[in-house]
N, C-alpha and C. Protein backbone atom coordinates (compact mmCIF):
# COMPACT_ATOMS: atom_id res chain seq x y z
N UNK A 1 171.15 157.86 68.76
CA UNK A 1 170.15 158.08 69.77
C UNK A 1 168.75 158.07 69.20
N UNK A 2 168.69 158.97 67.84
CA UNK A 2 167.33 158.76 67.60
C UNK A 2 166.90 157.52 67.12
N UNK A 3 167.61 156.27 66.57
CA UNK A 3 167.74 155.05 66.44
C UNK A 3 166.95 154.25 67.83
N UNK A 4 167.21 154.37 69.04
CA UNK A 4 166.91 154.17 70.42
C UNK A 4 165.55 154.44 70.61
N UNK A 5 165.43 155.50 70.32
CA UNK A 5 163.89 155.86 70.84
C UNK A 5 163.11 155.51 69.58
N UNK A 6 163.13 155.76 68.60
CA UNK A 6 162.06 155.09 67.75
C UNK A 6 161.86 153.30 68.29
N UNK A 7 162.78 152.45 68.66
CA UNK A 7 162.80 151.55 68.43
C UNK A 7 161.75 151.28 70.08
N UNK A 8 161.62 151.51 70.57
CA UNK A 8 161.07 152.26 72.15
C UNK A 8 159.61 152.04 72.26
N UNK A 9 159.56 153.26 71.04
CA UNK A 9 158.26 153.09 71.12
C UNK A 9 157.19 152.27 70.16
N UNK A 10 157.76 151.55 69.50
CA UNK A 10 157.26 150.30 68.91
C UNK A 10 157.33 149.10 69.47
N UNK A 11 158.04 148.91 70.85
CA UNK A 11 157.53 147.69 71.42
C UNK A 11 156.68 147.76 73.06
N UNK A 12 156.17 149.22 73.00
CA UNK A 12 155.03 149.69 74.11
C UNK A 12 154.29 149.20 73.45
N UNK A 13 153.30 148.71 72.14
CA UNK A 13 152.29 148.70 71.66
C UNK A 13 151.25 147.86 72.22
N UNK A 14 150.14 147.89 72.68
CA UNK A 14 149.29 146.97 73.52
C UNK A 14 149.32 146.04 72.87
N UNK A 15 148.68 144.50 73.48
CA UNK A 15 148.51 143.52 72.95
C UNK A 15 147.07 143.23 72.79
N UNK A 16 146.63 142.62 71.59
CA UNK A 16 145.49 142.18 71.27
C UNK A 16 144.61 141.27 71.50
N UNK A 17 145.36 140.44 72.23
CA UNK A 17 145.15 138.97 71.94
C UNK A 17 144.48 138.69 73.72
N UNK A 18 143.88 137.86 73.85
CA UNK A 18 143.24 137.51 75.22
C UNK A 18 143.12 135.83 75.68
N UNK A 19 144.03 136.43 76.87
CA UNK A 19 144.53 134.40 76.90
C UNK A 19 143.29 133.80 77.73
N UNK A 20 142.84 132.59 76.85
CA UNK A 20 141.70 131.75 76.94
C UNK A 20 142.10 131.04 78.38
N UNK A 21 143.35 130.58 78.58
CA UNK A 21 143.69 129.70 79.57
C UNK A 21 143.16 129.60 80.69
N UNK A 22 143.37 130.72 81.29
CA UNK A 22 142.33 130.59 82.73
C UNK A 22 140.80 130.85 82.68
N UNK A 23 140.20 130.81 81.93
CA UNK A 23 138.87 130.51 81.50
C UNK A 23 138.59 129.25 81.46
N UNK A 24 138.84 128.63 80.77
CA UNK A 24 139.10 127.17 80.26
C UNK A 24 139.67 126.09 82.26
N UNK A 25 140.60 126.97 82.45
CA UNK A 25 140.92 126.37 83.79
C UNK A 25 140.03 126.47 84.87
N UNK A 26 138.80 127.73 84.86
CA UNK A 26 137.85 127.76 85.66
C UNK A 26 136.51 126.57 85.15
N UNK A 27 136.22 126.83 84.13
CA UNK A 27 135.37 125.61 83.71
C UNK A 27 135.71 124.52 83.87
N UNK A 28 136.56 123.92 84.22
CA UNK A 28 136.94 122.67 84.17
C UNK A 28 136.82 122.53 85.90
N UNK A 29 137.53 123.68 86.52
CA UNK A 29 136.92 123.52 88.01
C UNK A 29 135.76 123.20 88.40
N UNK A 30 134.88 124.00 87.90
CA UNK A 30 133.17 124.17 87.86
C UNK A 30 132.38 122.65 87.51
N UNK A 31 133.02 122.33 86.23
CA UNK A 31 132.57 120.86 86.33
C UNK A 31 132.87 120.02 87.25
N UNK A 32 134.08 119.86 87.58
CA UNK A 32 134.50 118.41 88.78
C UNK A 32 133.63 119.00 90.00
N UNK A 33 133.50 120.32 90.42
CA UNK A 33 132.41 120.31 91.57
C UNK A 33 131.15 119.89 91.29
N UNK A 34 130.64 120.09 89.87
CA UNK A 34 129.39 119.71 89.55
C UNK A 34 129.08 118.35 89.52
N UNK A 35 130.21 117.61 89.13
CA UNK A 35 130.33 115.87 89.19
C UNK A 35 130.39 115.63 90.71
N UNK A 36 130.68 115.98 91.44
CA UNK A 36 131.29 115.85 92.92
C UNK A 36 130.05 115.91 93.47
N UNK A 37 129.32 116.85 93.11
CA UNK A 37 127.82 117.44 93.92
C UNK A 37 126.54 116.94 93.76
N UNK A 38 126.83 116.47 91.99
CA UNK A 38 125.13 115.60 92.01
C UNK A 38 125.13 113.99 92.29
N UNK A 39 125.93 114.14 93.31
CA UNK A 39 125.22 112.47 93.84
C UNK A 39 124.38 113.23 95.03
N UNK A 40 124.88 114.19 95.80
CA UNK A 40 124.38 114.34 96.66
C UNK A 40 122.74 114.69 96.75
N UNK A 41 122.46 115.48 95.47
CA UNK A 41 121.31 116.16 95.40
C UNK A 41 120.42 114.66 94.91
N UNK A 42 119.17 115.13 95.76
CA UNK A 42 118.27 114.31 96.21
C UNK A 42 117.17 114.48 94.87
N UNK A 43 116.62 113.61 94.05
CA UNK A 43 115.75 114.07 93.17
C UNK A 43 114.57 114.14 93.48
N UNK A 44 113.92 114.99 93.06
CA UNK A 44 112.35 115.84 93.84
C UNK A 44 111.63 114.48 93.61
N UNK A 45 110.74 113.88 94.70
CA UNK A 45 109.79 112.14 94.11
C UNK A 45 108.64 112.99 93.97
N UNK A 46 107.63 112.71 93.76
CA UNK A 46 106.44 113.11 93.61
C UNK A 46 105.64 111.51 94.10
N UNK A 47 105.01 111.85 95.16
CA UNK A 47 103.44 111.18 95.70
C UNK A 47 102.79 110.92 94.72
N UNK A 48 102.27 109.68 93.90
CA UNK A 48 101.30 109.95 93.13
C UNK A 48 100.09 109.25 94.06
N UNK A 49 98.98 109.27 93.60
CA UNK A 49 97.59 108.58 94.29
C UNK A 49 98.16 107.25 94.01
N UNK A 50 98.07 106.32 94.49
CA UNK A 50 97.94 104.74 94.59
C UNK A 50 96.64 104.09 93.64
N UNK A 51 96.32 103.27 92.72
CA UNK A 51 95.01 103.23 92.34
C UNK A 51 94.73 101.66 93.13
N UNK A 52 93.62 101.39 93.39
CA UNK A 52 93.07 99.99 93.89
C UNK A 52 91.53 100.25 93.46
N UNK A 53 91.45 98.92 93.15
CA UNK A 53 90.52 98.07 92.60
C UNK A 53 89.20 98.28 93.90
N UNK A 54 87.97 98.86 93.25
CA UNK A 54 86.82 98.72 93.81
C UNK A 54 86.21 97.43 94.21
N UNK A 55 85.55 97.75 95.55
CA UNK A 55 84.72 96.59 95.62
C UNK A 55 83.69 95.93 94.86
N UNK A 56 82.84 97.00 95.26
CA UNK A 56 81.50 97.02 94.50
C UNK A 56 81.22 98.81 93.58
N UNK A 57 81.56 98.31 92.20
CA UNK A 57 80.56 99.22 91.10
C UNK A 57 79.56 99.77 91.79
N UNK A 58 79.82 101.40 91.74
CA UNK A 58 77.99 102.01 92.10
C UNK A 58 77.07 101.62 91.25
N UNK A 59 75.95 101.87 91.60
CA UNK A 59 74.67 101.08 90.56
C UNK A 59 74.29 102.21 89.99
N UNK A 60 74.30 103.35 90.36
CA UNK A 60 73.73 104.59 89.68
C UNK A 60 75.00 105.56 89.53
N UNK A 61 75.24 106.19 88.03
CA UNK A 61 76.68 107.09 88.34
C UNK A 61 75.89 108.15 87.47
N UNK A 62 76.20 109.83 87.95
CA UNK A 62 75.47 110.71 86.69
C UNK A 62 76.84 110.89 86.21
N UNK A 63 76.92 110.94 84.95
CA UNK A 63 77.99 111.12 83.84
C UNK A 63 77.91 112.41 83.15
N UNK A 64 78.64 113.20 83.29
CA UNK A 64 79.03 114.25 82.51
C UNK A 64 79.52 114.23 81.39
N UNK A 65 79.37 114.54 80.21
CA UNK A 65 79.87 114.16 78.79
C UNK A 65 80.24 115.52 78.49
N UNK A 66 81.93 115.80 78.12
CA UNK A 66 82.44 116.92 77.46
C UNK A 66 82.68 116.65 76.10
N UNK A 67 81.49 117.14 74.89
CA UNK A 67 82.24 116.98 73.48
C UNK A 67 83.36 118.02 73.16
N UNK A 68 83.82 117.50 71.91
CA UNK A 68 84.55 118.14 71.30
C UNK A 68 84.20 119.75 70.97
N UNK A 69 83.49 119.87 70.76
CA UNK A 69 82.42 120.97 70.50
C UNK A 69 82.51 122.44 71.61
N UNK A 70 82.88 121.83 72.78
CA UNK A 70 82.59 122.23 73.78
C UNK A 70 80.78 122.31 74.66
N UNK A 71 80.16 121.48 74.04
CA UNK A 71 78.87 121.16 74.71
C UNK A 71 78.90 119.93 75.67
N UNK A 72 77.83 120.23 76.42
CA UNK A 72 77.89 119.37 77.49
C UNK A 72 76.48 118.53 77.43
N UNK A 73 76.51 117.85 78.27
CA UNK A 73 75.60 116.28 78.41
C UNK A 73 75.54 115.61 79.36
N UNK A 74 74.57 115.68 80.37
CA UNK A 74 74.23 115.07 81.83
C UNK A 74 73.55 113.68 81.10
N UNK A 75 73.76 112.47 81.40
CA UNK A 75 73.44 111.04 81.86
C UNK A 75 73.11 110.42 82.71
N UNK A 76 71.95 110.19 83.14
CA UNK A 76 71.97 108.97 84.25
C UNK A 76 70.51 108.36 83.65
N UNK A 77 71.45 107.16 83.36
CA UNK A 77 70.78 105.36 83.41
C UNK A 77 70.62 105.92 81.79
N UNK A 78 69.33 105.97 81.19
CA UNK A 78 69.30 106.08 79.22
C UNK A 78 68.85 107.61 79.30
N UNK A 79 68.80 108.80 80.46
CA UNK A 79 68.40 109.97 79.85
C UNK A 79 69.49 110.53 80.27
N UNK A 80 69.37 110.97 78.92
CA UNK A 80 70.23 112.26 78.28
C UNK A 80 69.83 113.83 77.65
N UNK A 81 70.65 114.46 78.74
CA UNK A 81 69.91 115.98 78.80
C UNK A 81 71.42 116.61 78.32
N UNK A 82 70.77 117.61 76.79
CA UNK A 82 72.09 118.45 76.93
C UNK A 82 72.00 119.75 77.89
N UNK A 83 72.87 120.30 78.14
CA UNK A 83 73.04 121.52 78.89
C UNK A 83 74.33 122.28 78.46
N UNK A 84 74.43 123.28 79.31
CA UNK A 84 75.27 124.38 79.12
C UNK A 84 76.10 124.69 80.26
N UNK A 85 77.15 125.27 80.22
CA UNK A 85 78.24 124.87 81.20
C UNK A 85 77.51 125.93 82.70
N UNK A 86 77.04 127.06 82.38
CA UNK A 86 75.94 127.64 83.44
C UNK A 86 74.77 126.92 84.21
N UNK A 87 74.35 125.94 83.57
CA UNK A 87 73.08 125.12 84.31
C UNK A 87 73.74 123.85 84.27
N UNK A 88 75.17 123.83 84.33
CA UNK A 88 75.79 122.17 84.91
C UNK A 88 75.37 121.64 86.25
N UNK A 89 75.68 122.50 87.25
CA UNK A 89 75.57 122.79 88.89
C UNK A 89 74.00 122.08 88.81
N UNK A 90 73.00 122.52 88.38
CA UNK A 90 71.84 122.67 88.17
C UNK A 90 71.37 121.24 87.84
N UNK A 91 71.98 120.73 86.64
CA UNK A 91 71.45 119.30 85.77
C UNK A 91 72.09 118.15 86.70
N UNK A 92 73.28 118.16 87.39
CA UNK A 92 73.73 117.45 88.35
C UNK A 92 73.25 117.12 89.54
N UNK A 93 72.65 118.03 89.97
CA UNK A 93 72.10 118.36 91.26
C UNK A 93 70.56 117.68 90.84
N UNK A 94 69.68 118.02 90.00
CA UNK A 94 68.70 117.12 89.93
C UNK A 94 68.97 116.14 89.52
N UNK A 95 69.86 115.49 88.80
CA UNK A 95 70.06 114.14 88.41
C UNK A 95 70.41 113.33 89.62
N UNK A 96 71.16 114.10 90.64
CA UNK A 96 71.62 113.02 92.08
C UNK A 96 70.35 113.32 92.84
N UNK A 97 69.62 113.46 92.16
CA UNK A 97 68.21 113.66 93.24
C UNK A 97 68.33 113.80 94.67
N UNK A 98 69.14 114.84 95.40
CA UNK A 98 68.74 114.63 96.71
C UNK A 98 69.81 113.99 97.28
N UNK A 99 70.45 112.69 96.76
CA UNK A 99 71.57 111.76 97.17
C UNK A 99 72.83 112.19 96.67
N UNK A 100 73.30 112.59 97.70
CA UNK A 100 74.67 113.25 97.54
C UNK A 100 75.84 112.26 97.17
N UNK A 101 75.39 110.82 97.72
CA UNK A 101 76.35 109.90 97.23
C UNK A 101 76.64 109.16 96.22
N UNK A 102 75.79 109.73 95.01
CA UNK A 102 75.86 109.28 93.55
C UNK A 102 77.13 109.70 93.01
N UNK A 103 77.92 109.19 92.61
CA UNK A 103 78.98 109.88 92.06
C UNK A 103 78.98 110.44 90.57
N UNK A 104 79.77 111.61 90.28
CA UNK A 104 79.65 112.03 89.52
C UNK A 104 80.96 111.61 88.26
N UNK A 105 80.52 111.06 87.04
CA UNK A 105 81.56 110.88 86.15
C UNK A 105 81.87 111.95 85.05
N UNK A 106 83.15 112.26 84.64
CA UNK A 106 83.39 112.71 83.30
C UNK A 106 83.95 112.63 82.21
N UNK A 107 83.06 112.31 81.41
CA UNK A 107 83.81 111.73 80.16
C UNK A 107 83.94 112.28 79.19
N UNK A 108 85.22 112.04 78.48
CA UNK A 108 85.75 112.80 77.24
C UNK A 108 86.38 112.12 76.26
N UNK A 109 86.17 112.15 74.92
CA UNK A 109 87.16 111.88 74.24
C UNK A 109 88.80 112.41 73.98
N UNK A 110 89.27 111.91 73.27
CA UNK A 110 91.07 112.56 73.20
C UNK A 110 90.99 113.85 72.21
N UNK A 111 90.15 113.89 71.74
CA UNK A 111 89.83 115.14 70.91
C UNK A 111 89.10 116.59 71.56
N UNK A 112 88.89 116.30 72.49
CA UNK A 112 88.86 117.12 73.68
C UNK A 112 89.66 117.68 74.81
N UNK A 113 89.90 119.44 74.15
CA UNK A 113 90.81 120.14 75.00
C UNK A 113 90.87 119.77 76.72
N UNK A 114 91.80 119.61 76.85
CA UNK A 114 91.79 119.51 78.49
C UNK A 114 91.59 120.60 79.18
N UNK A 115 91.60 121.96 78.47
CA UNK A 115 90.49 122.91 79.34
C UNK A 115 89.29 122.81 80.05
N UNK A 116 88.93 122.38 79.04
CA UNK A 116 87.31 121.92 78.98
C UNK A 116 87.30 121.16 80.27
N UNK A 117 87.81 120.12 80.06
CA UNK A 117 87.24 119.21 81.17
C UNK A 117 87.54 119.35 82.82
N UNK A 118 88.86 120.71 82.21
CA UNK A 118 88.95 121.44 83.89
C UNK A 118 88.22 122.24 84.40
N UNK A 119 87.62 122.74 83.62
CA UNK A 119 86.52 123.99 84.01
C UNK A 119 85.27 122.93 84.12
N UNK A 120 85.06 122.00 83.60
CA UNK A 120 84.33 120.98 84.07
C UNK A 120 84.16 120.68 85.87
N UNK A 121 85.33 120.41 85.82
CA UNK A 121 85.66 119.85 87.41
C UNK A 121 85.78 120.94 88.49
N UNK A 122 86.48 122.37 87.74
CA UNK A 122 86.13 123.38 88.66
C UNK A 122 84.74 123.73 89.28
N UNK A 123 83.73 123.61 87.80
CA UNK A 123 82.33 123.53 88.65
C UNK A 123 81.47 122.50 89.07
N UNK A 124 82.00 121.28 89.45
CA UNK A 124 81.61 120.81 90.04
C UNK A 124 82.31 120.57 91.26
N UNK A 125 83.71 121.25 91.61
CA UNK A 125 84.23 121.08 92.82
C UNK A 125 83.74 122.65 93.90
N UNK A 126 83.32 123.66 92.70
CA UNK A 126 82.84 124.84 93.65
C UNK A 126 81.28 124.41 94.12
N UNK A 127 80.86 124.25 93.91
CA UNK A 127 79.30 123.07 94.01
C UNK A 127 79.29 122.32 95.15
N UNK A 128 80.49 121.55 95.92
CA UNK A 128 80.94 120.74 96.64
C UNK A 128 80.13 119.36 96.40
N UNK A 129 80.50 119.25 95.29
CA UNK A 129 80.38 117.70 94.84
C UNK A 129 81.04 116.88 95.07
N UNK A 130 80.99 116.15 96.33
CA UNK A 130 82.03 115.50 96.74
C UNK A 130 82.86 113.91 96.01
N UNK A 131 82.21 113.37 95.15
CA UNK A 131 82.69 112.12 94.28
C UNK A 131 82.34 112.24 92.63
N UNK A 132 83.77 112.68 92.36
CA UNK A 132 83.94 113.44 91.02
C UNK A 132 84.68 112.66 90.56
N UNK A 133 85.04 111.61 89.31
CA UNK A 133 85.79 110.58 89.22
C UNK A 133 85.79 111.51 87.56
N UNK A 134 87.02 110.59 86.41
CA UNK A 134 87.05 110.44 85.02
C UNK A 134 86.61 109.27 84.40
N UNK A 135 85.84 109.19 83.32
CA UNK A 135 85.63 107.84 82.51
C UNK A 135 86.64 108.20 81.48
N UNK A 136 87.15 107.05 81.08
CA UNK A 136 88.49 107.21 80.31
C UNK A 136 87.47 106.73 78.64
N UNK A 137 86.38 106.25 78.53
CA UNK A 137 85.94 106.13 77.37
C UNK A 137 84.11 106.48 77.08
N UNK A 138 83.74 107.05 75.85
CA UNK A 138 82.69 107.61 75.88
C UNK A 138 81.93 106.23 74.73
N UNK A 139 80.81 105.77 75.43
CA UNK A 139 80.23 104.64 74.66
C UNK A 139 79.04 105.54 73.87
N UNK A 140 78.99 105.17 72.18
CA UNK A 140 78.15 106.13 71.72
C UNK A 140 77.14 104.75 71.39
């Protein structure tokens, strides 16, 4: 008898071990729905602007120049005024003399943070400067 019960309680002993199987059988579910599902999903498009070709070149543009530096530089026609990002509003506004329909350019080199040239455009869009374009190259 005591043979019996020792032997008893050595095969109560918990088990250690943790079966992977139905883990493995849920992932494999999870994928074939995931294969099943992305045809359906629609991929986000994004609108971009359209670009087209101008008629006619304005004859007068004031140009904003962002250096590297972070200094700034109003242009129109051969004068060149530096300024400061506080009297931008200011150097723009007399440079379009009055004519609101001069457009305004800004130009930067690639060595120039694109901060810069947003806080650029922020003050000239709180200003309501209505024709605010980029020059993609700075002629020295």
């Amino acid at each position: 008898m005591e043979g019996l019960r020792s032997s008893r309680r050595g095969s109560r002993r918990l088990m250690a071990e943790i079966n992977v199987v139905p883990y493995i059988d849920v992932m494999l579910v999870l994928v074939v729905i995931l294969m099943v599902a992305a045809p359906f999903v629609n991929p986000s498009l994004v609108n971009l602007p359209s670009v087209q070709k101008a008629e006619k070149a304005p004859q007068t543009v004031v140009e904003v120049i962002v250096h590297p530096t972070g200094a700034l530089s109003v242009r129109k026609g051969k004068e060149l005024l530096a300024i400061d990002m506080p009297g931008l509003i200011a150097a723009v506004k007399t440079a379009q003399a009055g004519q609101d329909d001069i457009p305004v350019v800004i130009a930067a080199d690639k060595t120039v943070q694109y901060e810069q040239v947003i806080n650029v455009m922020k003050q000239l869009q709180s200003a309501d400067i209505a024709r605010v374009g980029l020059s993609l190259k700075i002629e020295k």
